[in-house]
C-alpha atoms as a PDB file:
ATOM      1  CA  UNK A   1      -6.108  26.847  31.196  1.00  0.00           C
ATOM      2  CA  UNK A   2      -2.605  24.602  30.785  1.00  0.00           C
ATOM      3  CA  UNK A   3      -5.323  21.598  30.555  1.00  0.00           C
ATOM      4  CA  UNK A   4      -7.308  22.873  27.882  1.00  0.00           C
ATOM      5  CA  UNK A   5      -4.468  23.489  26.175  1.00  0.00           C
ATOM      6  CA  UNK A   6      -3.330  20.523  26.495  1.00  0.00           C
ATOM      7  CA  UNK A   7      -6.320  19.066  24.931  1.00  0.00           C
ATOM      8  CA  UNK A   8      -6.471  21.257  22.243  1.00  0.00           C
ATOM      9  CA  UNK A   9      -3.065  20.208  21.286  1.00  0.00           C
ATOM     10  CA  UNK A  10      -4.480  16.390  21.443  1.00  0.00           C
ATOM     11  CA  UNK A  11      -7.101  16.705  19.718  1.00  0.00           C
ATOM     12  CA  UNK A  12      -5.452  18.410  16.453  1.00  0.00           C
ATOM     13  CA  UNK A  13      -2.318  16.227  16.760  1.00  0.00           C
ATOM     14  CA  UNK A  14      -5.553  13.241  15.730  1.00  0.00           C
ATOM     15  CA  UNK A  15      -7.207  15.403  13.440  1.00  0.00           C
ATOM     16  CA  UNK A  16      -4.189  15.981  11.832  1.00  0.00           C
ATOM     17  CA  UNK A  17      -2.969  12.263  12.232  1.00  0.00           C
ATOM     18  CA  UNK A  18      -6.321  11.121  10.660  1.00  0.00           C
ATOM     19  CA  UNK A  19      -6.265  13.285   7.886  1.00  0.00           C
ATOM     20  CA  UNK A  20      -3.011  11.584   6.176  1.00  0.00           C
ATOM     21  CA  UNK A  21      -3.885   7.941   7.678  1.00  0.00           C
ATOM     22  CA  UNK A  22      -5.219   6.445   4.357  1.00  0.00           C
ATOM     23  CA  UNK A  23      -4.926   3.792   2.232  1.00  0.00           C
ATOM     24  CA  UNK A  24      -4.505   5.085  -1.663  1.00  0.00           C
ATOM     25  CA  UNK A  25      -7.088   5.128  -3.987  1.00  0.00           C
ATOM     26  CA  UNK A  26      -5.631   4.375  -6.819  1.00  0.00           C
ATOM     27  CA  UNK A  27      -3.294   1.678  -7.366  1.00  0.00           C
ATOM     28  CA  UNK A  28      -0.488   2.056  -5.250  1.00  0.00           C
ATOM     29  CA  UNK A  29       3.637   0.435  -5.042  1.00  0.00           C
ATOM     30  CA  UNK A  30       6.169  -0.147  -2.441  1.00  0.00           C
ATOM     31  CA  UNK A  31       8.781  -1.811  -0.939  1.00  0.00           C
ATOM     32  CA  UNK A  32       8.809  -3.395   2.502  1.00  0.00           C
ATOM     33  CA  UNK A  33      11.263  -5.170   4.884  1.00  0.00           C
ATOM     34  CA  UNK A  34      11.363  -6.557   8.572  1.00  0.00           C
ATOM     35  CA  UNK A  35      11.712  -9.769  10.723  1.00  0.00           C
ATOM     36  CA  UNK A  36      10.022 -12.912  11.543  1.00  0.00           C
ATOM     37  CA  UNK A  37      10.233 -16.098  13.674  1.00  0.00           C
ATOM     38  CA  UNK A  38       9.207 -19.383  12.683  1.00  0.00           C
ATOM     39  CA  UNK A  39       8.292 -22.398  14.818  1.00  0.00           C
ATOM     40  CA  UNK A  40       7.589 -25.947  13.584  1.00  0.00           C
ATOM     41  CA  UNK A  41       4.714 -28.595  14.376  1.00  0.00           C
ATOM     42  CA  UNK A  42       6.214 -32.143  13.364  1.00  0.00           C
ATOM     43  CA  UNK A  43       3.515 -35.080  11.740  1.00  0.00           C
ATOM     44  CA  UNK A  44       4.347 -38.555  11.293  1.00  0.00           C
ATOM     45  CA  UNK A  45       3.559 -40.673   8.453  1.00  0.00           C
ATOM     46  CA  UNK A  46       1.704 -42.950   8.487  1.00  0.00           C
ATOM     47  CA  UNK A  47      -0.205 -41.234  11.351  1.00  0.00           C
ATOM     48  CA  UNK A  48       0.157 -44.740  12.968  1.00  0.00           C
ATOM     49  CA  UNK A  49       3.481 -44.795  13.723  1.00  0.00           C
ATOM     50  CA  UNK A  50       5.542 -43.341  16.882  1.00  0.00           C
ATOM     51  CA  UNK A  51       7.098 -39.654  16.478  1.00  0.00           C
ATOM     52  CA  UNK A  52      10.657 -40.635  16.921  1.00  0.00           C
ATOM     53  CA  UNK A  53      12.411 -37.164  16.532  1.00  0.00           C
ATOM     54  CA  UNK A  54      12.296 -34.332  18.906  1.00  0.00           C
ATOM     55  CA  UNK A  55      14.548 -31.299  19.348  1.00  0.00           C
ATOM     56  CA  UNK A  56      13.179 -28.880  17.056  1.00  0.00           C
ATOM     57  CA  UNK A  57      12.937 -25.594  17.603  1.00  0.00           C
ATOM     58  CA  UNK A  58      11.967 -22.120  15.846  1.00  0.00           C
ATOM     59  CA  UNK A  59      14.503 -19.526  14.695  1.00  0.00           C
ATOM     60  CA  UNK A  60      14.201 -15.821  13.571  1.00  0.00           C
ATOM     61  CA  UNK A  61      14.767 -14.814  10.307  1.00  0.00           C
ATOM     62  CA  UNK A  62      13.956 -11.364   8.137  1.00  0.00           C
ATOM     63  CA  UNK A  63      12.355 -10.832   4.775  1.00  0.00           C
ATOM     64  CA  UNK A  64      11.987  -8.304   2.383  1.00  0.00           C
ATOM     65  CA  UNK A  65      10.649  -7.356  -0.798  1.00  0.00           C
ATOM     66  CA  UNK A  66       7.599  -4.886  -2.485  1.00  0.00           C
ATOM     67  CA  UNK A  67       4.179  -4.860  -2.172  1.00  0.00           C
ATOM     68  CA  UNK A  68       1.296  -3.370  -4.412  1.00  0.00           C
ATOM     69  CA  UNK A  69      -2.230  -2.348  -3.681  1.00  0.00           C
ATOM     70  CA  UNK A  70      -5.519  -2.186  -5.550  1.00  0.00           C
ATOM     71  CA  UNK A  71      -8.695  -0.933  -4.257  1.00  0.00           C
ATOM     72  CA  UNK A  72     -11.689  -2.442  -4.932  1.00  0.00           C
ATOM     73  CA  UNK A  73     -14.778  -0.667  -3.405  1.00  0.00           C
ATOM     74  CA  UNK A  74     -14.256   2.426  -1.075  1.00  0.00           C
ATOM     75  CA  UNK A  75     -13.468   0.014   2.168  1.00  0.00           C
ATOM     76  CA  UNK A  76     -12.154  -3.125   0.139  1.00  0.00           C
ATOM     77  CA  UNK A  77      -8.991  -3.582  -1.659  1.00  0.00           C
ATOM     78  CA  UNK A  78      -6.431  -6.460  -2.971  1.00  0.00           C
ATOM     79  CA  UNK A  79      -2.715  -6.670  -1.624  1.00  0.00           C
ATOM     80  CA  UNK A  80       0.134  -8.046  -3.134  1.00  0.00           C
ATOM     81  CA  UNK A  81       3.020  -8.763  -1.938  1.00  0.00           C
ATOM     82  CA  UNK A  82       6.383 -10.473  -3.325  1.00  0.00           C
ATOM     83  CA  UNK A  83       9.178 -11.318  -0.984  1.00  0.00           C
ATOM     84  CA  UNK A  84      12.444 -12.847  -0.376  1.00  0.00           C
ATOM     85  CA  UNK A  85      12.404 -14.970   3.081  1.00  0.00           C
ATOM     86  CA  UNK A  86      15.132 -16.227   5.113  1.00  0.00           C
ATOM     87  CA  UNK A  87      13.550 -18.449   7.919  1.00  0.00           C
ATOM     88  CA  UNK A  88      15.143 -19.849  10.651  1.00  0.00           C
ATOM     89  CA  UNK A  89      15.192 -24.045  12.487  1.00  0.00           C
ATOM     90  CA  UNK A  90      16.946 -25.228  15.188  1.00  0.00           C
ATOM     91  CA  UNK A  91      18.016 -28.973  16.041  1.00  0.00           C
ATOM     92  CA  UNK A  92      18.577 -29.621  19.568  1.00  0.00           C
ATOM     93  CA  UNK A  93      19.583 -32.575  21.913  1.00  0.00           C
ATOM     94  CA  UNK A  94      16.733 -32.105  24.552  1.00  0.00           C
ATOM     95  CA  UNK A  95      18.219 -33.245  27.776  1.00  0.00           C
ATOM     96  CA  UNK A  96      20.896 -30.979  27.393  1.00  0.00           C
ATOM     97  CA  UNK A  97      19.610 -28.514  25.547  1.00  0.00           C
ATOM     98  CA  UNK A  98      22.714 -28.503  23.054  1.00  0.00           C
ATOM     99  CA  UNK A  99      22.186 -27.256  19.456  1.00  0.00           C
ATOM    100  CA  UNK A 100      23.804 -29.643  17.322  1.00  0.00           C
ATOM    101  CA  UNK A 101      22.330 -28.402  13.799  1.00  0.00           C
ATOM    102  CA  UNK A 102      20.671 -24.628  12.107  1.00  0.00           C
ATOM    103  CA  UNK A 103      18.931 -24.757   9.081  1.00  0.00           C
ATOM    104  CA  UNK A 104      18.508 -21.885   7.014  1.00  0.00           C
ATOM    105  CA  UNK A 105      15.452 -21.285   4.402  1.00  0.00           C
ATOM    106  CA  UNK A 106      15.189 -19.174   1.654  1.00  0.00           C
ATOM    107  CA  UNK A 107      12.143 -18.698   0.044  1.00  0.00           C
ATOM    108  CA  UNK A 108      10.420 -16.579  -2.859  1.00  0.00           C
ATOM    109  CA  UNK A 109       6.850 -15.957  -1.197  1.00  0.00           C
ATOM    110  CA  UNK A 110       3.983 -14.861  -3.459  1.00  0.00           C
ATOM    111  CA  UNK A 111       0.759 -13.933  -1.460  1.00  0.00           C
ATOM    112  CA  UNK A 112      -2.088 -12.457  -2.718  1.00  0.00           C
ATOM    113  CA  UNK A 113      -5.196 -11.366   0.042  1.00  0.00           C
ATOM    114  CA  UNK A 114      -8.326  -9.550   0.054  1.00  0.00           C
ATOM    115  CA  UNK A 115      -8.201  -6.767   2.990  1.00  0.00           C
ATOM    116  CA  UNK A 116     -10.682  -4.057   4.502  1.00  0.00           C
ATOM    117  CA  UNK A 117      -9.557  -0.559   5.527  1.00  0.00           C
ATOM    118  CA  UNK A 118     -10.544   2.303   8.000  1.00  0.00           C
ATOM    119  CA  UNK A 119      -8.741   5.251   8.732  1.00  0.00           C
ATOM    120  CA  UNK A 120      -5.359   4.204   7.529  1.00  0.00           C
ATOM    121  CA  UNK A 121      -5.978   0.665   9.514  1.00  0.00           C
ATOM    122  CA  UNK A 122      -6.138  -2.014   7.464  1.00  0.00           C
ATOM    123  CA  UNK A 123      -6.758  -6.146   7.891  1.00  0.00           C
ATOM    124  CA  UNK A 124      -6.187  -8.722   5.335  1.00  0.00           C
ATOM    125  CA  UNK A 125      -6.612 -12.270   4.615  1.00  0.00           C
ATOM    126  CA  UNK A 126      -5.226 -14.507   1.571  1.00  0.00           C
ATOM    127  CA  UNK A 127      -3.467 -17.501   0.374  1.00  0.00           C
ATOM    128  CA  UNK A 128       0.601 -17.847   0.048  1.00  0.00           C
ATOM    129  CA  UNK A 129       3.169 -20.103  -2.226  1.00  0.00           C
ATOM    130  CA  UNK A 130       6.341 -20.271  -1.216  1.00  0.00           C
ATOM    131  CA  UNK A 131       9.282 -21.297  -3.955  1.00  0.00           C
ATOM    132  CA  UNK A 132      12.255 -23.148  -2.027  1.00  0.00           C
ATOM    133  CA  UNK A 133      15.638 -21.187  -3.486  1.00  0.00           C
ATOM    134  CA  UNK A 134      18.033 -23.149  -0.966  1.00  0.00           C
ATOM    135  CA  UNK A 135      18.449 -26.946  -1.250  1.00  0.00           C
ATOM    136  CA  UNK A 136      21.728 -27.215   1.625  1.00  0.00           C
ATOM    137  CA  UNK A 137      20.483 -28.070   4.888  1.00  0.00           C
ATOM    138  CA  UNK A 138      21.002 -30.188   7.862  1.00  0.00           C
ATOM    139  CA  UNK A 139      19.662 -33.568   7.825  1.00  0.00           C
ATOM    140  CA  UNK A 140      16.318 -32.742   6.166  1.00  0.00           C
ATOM    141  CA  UNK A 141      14.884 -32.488   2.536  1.00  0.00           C
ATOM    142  CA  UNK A 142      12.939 -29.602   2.088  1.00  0.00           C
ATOM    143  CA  UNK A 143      10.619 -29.309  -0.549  1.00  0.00           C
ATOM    144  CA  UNK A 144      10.447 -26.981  -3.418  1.00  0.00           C
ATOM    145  CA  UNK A 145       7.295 -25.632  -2.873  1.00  0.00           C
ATOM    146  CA  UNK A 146       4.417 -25.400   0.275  1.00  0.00           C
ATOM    147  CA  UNK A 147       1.246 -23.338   0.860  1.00  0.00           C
ATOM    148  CA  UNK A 148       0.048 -21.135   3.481  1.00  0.00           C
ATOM    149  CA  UNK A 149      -2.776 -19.033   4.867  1.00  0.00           C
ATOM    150  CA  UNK A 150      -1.145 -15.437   5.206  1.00  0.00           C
ATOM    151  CA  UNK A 151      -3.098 -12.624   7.424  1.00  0.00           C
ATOM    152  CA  UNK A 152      -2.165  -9.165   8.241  1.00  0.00           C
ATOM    153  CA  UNK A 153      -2.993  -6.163  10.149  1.00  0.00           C
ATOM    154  CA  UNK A 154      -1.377  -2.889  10.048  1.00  0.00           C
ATOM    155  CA  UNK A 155      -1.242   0.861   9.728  1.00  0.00           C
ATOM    156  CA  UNK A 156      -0.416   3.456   6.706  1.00  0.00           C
ATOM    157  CA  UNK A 157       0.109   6.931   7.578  1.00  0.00           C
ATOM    158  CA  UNK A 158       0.990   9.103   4.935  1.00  0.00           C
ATOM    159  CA  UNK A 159       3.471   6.941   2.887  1.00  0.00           C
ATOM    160  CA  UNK A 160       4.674   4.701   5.711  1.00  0.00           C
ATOM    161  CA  UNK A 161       2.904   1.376   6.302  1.00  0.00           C
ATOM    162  CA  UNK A 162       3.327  -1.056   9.304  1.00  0.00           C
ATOM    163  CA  UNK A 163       2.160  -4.352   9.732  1.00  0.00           C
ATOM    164  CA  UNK A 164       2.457  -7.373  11.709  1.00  0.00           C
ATOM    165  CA  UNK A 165       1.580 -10.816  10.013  1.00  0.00           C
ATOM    166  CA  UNK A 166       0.799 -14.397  10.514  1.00  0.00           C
ATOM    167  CA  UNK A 167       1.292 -17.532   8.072  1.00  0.00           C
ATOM    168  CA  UNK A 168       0.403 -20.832   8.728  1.00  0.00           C
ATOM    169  CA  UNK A 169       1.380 -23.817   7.028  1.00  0.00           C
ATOM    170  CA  UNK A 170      -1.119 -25.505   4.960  1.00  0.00           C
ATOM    171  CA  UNK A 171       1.689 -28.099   3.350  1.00  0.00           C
ATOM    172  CA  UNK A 172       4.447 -29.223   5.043  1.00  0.00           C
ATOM    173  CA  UNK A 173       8.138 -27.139   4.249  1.00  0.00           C
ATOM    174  CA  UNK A 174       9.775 -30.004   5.368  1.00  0.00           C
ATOM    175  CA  UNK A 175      10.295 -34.212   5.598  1.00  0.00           C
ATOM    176  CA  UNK A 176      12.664 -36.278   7.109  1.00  0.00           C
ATOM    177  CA  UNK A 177      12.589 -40.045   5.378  1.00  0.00           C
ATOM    178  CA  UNK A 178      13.053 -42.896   8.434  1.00  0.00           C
ATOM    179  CA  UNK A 179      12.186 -45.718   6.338  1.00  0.00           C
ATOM    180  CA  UNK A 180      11.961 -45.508   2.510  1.00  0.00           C
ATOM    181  CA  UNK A 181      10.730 -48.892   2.278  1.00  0.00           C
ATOM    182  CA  UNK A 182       7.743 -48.561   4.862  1.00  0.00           C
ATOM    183  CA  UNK A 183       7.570 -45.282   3.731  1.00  0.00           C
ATOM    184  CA  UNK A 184       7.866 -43.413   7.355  1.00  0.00           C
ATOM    185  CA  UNK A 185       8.454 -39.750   7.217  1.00  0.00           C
ATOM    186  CA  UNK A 186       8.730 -36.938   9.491  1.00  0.00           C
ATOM    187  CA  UNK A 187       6.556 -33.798   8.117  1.00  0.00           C
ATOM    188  CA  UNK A 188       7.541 -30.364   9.343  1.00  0.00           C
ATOM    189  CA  UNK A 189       4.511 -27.557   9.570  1.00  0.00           C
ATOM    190  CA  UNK A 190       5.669 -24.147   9.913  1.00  0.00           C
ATOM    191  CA  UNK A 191       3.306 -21.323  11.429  1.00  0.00           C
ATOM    192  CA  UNK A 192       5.173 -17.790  11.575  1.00  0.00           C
ATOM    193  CA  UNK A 193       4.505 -14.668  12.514  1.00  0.00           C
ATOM    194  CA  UNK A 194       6.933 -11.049  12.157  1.00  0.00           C
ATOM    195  CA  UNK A 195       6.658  -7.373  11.730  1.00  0.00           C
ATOM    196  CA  UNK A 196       7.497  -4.740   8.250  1.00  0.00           C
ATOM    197  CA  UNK A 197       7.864  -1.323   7.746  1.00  0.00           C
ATOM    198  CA  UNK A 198       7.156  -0.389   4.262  1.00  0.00           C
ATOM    199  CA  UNK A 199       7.158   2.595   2.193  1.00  0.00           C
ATOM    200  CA  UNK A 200       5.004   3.467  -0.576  1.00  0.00           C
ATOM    201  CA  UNK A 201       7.069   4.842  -3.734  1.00  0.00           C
ATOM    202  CA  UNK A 202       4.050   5.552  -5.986  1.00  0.00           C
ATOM    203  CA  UNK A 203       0.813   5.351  -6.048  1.00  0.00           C
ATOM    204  CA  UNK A 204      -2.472   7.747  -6.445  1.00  0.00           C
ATOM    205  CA  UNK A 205      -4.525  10.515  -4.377  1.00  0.00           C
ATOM    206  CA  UNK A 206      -5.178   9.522  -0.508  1.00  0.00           C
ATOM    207  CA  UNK A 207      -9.024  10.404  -0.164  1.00  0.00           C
ATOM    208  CA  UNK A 208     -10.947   9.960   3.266  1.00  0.00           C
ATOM    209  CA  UNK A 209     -11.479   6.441   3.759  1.00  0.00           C
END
């Protein structure tokens, strides 16, 4: 008896779960925040020439910002999101493991992506800019703007959404200059990943995707 209880009490708690685990509709607006870490691939140029520096390591960071959401069929819709960034580097003697230098991005990030949904679960895909806002960092020269291939997955019950995400680099964030007149310079690549929690301030009727 206690076990069939028990199940009973499953079973409605996912009924009940499922019913309010949908995406919106209708168009839909919210605001998200959460954290991220960052790690860097380095590229020399001219691809001929020895990689010199070493030492460089990922950081955490956080972002926030809002997000918006427009359905296209009844399992396909388009996200967009709009966020400040703060990502994180590290410059470190190797031998002894000694950080000698942080570096501290901040970025605007637009990223637009095309995403399918089921049951409040939701995966999607889409390409990223990224505006440099901070120009004070040590020894590098980052550059005012890079690309990036953004995908998520996550979860929206009711108005709280949940998502882990991946970007990877398609243009470098980075450069260090060795020799202006040979024109050797160190490219940094960033690929991050990070969690949000969001919350959805408007938007229209959930129906039962």
């Amino acid at each position: 008896m206690k076990k069939a209880c028990i199940t009973t009490f499953v079973i409605l708690v996912i009924c009940h779960t499922y019913s309010h685990a949908q995406i919106p509709d209708k168009f839909a607006f919210g605001i998200k925040a959460g954290l991220n870490y960052m790690d860097t691939r380095l590229a020399q140029r001219p691809k001929n020439q020895i990689l010199y520096l070493t030492g460089v390591r990922g950081s955490d960071g956080y972002q926030a910002g809002v997000w918006a959401s427009l359905p296209i069929r009844k399992w396909i819709f388009l996200d967009t999101d709009l966020e400040f960034s703060n990502l994180g580097q590290e410059r470190y003697i190797p031998r002894t493991d000694t950080v000698v230098g942080r570096n501290r991005y901040h970025y605007l990030g637009l990223s637009t992506r095309l995403g399918a949904t089921y049951r409040g679960a939701f995966v999607s895909l889409g390409p990223q800019i990224n505006l440099q806002l901070n120009r004070n960092t040590f020894i590098s020269e980052p550059v005012p703007v890079f690309w990036g291939l953004n995908a998520r997955m996550g979860y929206q019950y009711r108005q709280i959404r949940a998502e882990v995400f991946y970007t990877k680099g398609l243009s470098h964030y980075d450069v260090n200059t060795e020799n202006k007149e040979l024109g050797r310079k160190i490219l940094f690549f960033g690929k991050t990943v990070g969690f949000s929690l969001g919350w959805q301030l408007l938007g229209g009727k959930k129906d039962s995707r």
